[in-house]
C-alpha atoms as a PDB file:
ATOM      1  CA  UNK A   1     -51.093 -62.385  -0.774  1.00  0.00           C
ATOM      2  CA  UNK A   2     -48.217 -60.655   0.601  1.00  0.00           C
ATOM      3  CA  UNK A   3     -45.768 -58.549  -0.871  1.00  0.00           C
ATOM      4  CA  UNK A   4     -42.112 -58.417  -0.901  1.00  0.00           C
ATOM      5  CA  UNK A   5     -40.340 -55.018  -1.139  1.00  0.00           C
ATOM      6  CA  UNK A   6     -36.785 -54.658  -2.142  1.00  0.00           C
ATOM      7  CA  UNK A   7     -34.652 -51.808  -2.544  1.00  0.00           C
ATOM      8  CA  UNK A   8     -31.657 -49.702  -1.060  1.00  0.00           C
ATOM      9  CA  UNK A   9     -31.178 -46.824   1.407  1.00  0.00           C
ATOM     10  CA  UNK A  10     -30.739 -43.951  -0.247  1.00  0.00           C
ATOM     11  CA  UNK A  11     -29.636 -43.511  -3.692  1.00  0.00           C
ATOM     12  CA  UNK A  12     -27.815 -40.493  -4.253  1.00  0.00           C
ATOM     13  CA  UNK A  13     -23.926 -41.577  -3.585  1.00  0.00           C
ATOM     14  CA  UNK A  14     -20.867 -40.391  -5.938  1.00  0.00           C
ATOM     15  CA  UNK A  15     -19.452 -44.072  -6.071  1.00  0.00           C
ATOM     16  CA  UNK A  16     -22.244 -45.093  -7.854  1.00  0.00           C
ATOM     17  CA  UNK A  17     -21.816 -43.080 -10.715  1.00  0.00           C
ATOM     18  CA  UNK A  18     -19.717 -43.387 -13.971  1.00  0.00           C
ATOM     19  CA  UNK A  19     -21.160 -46.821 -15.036  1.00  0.00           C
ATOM     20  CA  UNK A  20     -20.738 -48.167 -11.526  1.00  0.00           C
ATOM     21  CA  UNK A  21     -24.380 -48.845 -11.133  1.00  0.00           C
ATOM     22  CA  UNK A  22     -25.917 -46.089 -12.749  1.00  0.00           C
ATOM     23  CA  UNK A  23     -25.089 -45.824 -16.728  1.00  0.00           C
ATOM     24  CA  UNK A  24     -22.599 -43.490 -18.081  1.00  0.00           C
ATOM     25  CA  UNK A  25     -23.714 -40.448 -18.123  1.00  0.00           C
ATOM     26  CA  UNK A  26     -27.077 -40.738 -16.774  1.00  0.00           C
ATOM     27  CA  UNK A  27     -27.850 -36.922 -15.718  1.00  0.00           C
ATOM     28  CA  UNK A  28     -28.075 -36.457 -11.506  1.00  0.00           C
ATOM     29  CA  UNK A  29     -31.593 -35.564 -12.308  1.00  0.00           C
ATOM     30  CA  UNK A  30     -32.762 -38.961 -13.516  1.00  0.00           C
ATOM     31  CA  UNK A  31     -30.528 -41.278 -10.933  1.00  0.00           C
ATOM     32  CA  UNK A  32     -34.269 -41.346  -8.759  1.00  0.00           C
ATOM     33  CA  UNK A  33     -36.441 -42.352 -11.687  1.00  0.00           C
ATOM     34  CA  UNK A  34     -33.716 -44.772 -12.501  1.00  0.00           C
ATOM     35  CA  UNK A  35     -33.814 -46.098  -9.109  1.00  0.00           C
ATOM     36  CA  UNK A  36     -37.594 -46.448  -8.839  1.00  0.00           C
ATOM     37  CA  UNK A  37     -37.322 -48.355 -12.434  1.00  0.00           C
ATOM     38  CA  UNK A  38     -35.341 -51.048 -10.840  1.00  0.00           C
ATOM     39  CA  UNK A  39     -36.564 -51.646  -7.522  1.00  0.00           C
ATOM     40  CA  UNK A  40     -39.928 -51.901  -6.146  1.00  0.00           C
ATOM     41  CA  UNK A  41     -38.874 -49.118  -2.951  1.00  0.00           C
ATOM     42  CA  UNK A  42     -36.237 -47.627  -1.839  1.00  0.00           C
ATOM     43  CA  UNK A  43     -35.411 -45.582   1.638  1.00  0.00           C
ATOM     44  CA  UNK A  44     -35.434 -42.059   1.648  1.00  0.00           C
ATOM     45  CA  UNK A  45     -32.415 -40.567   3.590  1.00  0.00           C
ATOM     46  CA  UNK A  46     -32.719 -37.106   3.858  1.00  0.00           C
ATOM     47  CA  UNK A  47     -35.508 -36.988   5.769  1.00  0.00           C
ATOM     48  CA  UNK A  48     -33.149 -38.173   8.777  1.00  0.00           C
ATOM     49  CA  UNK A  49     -31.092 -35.567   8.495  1.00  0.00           C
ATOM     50  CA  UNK A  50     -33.198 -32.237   8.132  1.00  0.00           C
ATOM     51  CA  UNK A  51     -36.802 -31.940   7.200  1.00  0.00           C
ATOM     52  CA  UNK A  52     -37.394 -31.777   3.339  1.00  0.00           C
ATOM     53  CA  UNK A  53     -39.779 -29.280   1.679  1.00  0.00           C
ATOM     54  CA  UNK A  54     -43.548 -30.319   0.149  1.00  0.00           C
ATOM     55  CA  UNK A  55     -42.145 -30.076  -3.814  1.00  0.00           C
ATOM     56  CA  UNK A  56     -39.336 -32.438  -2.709  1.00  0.00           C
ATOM     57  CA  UNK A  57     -41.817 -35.292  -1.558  1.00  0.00           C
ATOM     58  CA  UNK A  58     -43.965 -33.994  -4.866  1.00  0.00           C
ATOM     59  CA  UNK A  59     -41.367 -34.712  -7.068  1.00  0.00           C
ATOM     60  CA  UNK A  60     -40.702 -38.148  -5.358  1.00  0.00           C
ATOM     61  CA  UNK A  61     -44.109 -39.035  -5.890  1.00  0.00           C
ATOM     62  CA  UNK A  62     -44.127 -37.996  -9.674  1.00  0.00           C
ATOM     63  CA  UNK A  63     -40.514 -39.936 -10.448  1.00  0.00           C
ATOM     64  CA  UNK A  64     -41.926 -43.403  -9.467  1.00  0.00           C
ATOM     65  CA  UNK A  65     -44.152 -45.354 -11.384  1.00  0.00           C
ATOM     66  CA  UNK A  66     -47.366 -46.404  -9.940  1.00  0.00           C
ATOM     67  CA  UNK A  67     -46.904 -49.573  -7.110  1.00  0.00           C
ATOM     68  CA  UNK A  68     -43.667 -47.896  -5.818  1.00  0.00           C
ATOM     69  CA  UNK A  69     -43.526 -47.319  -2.431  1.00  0.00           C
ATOM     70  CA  UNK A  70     -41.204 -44.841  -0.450  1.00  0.00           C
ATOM     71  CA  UNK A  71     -39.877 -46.131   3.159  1.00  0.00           C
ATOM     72  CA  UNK A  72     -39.391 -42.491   5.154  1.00  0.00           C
ATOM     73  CA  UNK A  73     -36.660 -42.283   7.744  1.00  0.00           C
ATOM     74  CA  UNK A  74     -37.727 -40.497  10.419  1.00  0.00           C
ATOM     75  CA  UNK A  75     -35.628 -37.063  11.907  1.00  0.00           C
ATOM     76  CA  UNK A  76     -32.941 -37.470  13.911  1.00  0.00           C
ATOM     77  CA  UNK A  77     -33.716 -34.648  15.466  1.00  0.00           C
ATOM     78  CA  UNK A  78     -36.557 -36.684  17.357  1.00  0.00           C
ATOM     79  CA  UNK A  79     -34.955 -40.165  17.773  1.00  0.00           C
ATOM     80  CA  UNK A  80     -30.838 -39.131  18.064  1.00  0.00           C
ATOM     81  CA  UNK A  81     -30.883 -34.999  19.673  1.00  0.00           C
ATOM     82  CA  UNK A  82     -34.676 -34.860  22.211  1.00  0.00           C
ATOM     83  CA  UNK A  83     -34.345 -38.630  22.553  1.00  0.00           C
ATOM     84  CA  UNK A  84     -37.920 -39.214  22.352  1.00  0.00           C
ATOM     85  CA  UNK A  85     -38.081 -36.454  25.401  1.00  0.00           C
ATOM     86  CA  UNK A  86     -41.456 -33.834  24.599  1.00  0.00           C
ATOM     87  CA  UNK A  87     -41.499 -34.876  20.970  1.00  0.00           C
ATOM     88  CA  UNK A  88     -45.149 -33.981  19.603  1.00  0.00           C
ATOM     89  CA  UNK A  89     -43.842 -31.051  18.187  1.00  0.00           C
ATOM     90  CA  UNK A  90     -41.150 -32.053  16.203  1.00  0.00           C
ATOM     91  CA  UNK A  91     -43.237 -35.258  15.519  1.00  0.00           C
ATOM     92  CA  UNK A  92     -45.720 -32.180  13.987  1.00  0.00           C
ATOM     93  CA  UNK A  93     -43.632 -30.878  12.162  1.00  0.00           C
ATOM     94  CA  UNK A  94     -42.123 -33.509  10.224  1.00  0.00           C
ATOM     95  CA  UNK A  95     -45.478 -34.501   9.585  1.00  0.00           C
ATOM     96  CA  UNK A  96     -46.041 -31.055   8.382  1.00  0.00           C
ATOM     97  CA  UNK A  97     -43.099 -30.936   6.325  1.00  0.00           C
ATOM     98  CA  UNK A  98     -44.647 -32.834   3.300  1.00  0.00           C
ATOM     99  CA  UNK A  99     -44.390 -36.034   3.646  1.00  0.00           C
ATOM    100  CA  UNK A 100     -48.170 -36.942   3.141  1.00  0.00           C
ATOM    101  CA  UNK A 101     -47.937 -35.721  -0.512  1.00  0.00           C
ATOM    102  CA  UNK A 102     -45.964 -39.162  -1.066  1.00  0.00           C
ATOM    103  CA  UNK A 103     -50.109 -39.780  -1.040  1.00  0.00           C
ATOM    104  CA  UNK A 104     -50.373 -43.542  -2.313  1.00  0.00           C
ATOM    105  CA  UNK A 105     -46.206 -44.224  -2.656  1.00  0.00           C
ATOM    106  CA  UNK A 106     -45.865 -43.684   1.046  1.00  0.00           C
ATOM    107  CA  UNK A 107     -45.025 -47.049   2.792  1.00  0.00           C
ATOM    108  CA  UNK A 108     -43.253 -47.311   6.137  1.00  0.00           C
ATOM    109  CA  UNK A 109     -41.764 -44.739   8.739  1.00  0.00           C
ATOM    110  CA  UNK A 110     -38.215 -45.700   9.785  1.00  0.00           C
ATOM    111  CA  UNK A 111     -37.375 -44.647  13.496  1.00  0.00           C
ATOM    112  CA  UNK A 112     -33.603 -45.246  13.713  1.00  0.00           C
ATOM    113  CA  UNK A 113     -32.402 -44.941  16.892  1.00  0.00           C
ATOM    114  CA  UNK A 114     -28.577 -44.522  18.605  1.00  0.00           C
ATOM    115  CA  UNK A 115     -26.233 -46.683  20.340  1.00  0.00           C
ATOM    116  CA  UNK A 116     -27.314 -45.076  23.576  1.00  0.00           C
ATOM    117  CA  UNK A 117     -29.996 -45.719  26.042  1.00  0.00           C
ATOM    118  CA  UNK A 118     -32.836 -43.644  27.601  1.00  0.00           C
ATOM    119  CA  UNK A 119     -35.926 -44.692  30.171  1.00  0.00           C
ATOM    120  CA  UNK A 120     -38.395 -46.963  28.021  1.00  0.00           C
ATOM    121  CA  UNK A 121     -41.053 -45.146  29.244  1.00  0.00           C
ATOM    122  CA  UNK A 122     -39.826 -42.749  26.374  1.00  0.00           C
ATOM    123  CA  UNK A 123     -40.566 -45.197  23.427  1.00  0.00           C
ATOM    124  CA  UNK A 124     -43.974 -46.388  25.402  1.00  0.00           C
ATOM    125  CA  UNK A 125     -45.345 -42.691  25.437  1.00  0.00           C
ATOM    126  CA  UNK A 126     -43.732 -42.047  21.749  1.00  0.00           C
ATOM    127  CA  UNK A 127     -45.531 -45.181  20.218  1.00  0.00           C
ATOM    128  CA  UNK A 128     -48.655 -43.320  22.107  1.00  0.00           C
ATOM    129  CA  UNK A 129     -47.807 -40.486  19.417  1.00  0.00           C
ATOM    130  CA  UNK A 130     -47.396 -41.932  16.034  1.00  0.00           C
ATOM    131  CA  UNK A 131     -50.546 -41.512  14.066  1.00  0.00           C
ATOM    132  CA  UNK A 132     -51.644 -45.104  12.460  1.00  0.00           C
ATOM    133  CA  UNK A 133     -53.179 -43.661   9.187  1.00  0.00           C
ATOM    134  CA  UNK A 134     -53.288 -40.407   7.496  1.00  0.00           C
ATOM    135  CA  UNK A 135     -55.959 -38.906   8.683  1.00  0.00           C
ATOM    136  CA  UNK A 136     -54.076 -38.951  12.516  1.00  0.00           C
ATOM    137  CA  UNK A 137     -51.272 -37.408  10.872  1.00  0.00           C
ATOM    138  CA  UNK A 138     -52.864 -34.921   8.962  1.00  0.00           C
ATOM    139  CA  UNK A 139     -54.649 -33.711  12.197  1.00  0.00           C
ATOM    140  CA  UNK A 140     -50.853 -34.151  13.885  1.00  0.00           C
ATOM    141  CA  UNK A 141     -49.262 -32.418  11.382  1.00  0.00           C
ATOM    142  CA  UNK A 142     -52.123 -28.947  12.256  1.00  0.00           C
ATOM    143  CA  UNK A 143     -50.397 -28.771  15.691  1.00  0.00           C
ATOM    144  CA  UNK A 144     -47.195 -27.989  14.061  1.00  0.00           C
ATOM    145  CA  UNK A 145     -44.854 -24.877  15.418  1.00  0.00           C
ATOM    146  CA  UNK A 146     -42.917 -21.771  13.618  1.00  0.00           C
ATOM    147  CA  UNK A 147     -40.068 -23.938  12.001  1.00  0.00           C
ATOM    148  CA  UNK A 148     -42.340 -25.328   8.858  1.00  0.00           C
ATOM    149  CA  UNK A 149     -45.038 -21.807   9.099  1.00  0.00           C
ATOM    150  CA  UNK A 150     -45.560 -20.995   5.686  1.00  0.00           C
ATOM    151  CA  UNK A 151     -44.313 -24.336   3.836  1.00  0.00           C
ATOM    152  CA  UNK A 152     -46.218 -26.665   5.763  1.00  0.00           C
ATOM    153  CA  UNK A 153     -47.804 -29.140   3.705  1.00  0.00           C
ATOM    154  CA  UNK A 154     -50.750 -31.374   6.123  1.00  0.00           C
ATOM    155  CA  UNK A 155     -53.863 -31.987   3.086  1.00  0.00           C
ATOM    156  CA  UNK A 156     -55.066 -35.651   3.248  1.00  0.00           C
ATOM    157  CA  UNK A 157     -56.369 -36.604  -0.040  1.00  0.00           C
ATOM    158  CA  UNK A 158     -57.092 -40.164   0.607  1.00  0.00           C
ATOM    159  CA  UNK A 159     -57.028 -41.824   3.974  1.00  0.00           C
ATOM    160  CA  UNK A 160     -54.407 -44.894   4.505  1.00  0.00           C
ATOM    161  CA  UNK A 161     -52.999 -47.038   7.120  1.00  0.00           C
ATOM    162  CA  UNK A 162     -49.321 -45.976   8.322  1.00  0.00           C
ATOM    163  CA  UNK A 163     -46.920 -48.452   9.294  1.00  0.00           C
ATOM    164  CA  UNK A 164     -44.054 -47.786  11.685  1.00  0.00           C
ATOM    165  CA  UNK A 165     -40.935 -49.751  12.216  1.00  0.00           C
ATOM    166  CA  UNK A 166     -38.556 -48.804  15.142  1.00  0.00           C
ATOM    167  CA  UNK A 167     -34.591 -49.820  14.252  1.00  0.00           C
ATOM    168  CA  UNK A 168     -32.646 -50.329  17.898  1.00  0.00           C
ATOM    169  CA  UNK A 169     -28.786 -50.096  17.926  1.00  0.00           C
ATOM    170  CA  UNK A 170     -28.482 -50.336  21.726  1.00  0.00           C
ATOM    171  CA  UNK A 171     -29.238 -53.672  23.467  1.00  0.00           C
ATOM    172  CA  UNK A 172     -31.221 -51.908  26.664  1.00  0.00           C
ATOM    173  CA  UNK A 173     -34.271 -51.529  24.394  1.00  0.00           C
ATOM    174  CA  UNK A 174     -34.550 -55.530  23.337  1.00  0.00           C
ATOM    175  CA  UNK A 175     -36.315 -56.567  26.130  1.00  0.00           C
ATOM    176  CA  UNK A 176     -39.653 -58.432  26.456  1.00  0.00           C
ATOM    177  CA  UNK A 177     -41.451 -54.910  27.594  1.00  0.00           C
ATOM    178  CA  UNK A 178     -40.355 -53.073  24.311  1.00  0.00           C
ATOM    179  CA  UNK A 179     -41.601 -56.157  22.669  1.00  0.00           C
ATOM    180  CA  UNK A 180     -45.192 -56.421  23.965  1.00  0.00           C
ATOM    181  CA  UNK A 181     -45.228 -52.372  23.609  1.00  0.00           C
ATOM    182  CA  UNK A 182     -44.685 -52.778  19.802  1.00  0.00           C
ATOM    183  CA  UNK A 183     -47.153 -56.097  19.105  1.00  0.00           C
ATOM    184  CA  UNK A 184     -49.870 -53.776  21.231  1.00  0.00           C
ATOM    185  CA  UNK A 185     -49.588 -50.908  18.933  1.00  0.00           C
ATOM    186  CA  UNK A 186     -48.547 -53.351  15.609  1.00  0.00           C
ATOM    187  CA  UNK A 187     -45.101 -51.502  15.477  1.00  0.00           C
ATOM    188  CA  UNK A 188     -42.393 -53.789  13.897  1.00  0.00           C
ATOM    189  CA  UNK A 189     -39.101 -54.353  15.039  1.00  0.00           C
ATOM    190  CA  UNK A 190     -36.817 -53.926  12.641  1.00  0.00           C
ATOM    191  CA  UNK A 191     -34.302 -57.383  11.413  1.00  0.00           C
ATOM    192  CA  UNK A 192     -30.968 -55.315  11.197  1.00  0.00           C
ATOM    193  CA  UNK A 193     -27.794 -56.927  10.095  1.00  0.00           C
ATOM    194  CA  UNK A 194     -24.654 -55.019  10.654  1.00  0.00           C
ATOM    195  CA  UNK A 195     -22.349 -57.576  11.178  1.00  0.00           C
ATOM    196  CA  UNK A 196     -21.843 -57.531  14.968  1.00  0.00           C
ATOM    197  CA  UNK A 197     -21.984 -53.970  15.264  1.00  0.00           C
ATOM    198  CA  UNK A 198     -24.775 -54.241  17.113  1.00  0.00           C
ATOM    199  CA  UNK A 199     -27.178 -56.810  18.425  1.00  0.00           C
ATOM    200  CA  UNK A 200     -29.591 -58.813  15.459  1.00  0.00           C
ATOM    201  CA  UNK A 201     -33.144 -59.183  16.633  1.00  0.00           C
ATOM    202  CA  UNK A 202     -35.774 -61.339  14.433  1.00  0.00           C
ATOM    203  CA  UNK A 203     -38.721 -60.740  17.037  1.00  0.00           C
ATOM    204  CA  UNK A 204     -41.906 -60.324  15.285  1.00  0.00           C
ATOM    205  CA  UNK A 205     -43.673 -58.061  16.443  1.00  0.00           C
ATOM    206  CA  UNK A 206     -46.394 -56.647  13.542  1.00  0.00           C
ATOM    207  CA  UNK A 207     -48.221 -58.159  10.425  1.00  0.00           C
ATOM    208  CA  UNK A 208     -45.398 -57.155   8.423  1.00  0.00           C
ATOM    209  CA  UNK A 209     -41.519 -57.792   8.779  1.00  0.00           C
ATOM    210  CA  UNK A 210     -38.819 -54.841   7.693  1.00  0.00           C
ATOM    211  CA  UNK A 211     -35.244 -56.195   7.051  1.00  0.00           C
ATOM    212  CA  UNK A 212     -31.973 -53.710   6.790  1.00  0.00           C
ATOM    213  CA  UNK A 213     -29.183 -55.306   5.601  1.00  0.00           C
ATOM    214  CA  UNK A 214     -26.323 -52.640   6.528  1.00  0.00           C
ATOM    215  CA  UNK A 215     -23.041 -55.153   5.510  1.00  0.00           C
ATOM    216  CA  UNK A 216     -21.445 -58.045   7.220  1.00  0.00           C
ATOM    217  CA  UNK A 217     -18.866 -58.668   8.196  1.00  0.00           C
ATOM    218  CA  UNK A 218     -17.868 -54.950   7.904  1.00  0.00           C
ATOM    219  CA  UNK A 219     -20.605 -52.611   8.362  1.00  0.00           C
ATOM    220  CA  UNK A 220     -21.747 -50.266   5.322  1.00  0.00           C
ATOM    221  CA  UNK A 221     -18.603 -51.737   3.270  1.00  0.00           C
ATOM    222  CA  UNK A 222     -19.027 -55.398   2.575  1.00  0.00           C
ATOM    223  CA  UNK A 223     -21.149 -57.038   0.057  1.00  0.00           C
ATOM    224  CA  UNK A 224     -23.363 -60.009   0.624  1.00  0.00           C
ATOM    225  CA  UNK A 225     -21.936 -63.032  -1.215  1.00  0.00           C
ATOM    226  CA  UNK A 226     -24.223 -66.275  -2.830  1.00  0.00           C
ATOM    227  CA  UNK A 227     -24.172 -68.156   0.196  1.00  0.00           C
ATOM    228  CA  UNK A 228     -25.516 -64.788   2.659  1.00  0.00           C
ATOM    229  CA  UNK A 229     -28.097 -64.025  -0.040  1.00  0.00           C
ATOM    230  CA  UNK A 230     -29.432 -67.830  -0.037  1.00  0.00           C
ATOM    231  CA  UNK A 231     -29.258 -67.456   3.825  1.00  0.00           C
ATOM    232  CA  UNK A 232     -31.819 -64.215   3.755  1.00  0.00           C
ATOM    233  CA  UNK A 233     -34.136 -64.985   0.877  1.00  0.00           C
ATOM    234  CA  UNK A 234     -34.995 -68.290   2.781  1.00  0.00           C
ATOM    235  CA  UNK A 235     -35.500 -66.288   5.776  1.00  0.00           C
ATOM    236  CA  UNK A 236     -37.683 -63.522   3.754  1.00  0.00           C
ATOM    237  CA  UNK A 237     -39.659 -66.558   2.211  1.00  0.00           C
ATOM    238  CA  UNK A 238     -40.782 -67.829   6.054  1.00  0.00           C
ATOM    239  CA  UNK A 239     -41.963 -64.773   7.103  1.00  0.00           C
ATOM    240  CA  UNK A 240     -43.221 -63.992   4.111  1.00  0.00           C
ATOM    241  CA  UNK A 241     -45.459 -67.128   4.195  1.00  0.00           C
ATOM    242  CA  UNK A 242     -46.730 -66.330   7.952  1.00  0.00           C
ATOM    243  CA  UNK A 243     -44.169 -68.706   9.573  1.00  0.00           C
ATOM    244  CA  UNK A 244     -40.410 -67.448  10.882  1.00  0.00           C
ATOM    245  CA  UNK A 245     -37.241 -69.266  10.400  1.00  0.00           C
ATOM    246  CA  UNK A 246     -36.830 -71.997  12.587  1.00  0.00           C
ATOM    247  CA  UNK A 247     -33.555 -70.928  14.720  1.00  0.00           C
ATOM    248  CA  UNK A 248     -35.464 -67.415  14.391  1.00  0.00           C
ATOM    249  CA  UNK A 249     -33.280 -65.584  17.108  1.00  0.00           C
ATOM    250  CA  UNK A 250     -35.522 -63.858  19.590  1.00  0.00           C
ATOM    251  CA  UNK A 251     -35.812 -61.946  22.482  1.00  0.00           C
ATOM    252  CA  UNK A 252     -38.301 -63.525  24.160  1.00  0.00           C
ATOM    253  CA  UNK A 253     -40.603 -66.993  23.804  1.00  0.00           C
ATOM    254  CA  UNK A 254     -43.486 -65.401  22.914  1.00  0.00           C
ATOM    255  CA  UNK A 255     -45.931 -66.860  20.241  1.00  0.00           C
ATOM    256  CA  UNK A 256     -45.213 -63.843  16.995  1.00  0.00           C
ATOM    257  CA  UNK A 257     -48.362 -62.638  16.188  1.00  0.00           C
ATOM    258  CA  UNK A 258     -50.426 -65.595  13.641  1.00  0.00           C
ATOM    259  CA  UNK A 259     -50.400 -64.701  10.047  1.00  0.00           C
ATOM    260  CA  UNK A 260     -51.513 -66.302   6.860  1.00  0.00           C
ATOM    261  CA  UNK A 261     -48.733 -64.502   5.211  1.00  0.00           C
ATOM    262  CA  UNK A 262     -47.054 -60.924   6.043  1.00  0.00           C
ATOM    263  CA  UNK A 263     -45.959 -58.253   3.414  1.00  0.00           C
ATOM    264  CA  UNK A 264     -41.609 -57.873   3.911  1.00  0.00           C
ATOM    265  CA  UNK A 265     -39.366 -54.855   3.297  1.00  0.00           C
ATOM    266  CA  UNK A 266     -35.437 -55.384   2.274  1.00  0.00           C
ATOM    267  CA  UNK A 267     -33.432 -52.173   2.313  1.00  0.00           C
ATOM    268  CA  UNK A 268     -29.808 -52.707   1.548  1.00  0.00           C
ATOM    269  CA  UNK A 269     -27.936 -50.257   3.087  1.00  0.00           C
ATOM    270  CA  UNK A 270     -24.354 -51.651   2.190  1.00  0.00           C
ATOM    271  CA  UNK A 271     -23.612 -48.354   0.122  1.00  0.00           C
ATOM    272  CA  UNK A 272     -19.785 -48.202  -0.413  1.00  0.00           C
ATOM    273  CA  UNK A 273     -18.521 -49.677  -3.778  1.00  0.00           C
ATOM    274  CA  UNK A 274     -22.320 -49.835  -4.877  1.00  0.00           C
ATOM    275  CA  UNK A 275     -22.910 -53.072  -3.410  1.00  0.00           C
ATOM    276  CA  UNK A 276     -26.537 -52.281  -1.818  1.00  0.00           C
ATOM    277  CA  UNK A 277     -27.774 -52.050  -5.518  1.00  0.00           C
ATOM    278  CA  UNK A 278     -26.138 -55.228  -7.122  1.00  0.00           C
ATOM    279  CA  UNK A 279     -27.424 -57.157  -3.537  1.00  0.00           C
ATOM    280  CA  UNK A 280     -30.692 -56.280  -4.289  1.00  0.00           C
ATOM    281  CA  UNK A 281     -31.193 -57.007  -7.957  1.00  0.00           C
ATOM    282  CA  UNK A 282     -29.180 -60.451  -6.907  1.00  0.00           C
ATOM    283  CA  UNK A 283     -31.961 -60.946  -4.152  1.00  0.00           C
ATOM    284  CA  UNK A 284     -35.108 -60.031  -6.058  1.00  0.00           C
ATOM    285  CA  UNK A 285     -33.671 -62.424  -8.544  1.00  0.00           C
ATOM    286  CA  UNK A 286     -33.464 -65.218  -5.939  1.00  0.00           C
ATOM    287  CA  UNK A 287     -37.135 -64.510  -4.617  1.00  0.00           C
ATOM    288  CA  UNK A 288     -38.719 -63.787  -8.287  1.00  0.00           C
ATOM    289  CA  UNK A 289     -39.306 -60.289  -7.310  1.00  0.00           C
END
């Protein structure tokens, strides 16, 4: 049976406060367990943009109810400043940095990459790298360096499977070869809609499908109306049930990988005016989620 998994990117924005989307004077300190109450996962951000601390994954664990599951975003640092270029290290050390103690509310790692390009050979030897349960990350995490030394966090209380989705902005990586690289190691491709900003991909590539849903036409700012909404949760609902969408736009002509059905992950990252939350409740609504 496969699951669907809706939610937004992030949830700690000013503009969605004061009624907005969350209620009227809900404290800052509750917006996450108010979050986790009405979707089934959500993104976490900040792990892009430094690397958190052990009691900050803790206390993600402990605001979600059980079944929740936590997309991570993984550091920029790795994917946007060494470009994949000698990575293990900083691959350790976010590792290190706590995010195992999401424990059984840890679902997918998000690699977001630029709008820039780099030898593929990079993503080929970084896919090498990226532990697929974890125990491998646990025993990745160990190799860390000075920058997490006394808050590292690498225990492994029970063993999982890690799933890894890579999200291209830049057109050189969509090629056949990054495609066969991901369906040998079971990486997915992310589906990411940004309204022309850059180039849409529905390759499928794992046993699993992860959708981001940034805005279109504008980017980040518009909302998805009835008619967009319809359009996506009839796409979710293929792939969902093993198949794809039948003008399924792809990179190559490959067979996708044969599935009875395939567990899918919605993040709306449409964040201005609070429209990723209101397209999500409006889309789990459509699917019966």
């Amino acid at each position: 049976m496969s699951e669907m998994r809706i939610g937004v990117s992030g949830w700690n924005y000013d503009h969605w406060r004061n009624g907005r989307f969350y209620p009227q004077n809900l404290p800052r300190t509750r917006e996450l367990e108010y979050i986790t109450r009405q979707f089934n996962s959500a993104e976490i951000n900040g792990s892009f943009y430094s690397l958190l601390s052990p009691g900050t994954y803790e206390k993600y664990r402990n605001s979600a109810p059980e079944g929740f599951l936590y997309a991570v975003k993984g550091s920029r640092f790795i994917t946007h400043s060494k470009k994949l270029k000698d990575v293990k290290t900083p691959l350790a050390n976010f590792l290190a940095s706590g995010v195992l103690r999401l424990e059984d509310k840890l679902g997918p790692f998000l690699w977001q990459f630029p709008q820039m390009e780099w030898p593929i050979e990079r993503v080929d030897a970084f896919l090498d790298l990226l532990p697929a349960d974890a125990q491998a990350a646990g025993r990745l995490a160990k190799q860390h360096d000075e920058r997490v030394t006394g808050r590292a966090s690498m225990a492994v209380h029970e063993n999982q499977p890690i799933r890894h989705v890579l999200e291209f902005r830049h057109s050189h990586f969509l090629t056949e070869e990054v495609v066969r690289l991901c369906r040998e190691r079971g990486v997915a491709l992310a589906i990411s809609d940004s309204g022309g900003a850059w180039t849409l991909t529905e390759e499928v590539t794992a046993d699993f499908i992860y959708l981001r849903l940034h805005g279109s036409p504008q980017v980040y700012a518009s909302s998805y109306d009835d008619a967009q909404l319809r359009y996506w949760a009839q796409r979710i609902q293929a792939w969902a049930d093993g198949d794809e969408p039948g003008d399924a736009r792809r990179i190559t002509e490959l067979n996708p990988p044969r599935r009875g059905n395939r567990d899918v992950y919605v993040y709306f990252d449409n964040d201005q005016h609070a429209h990723a939350p209101d397209n999500a409740l409006q889309l789990m609504e459509l699917l019966g989620v």
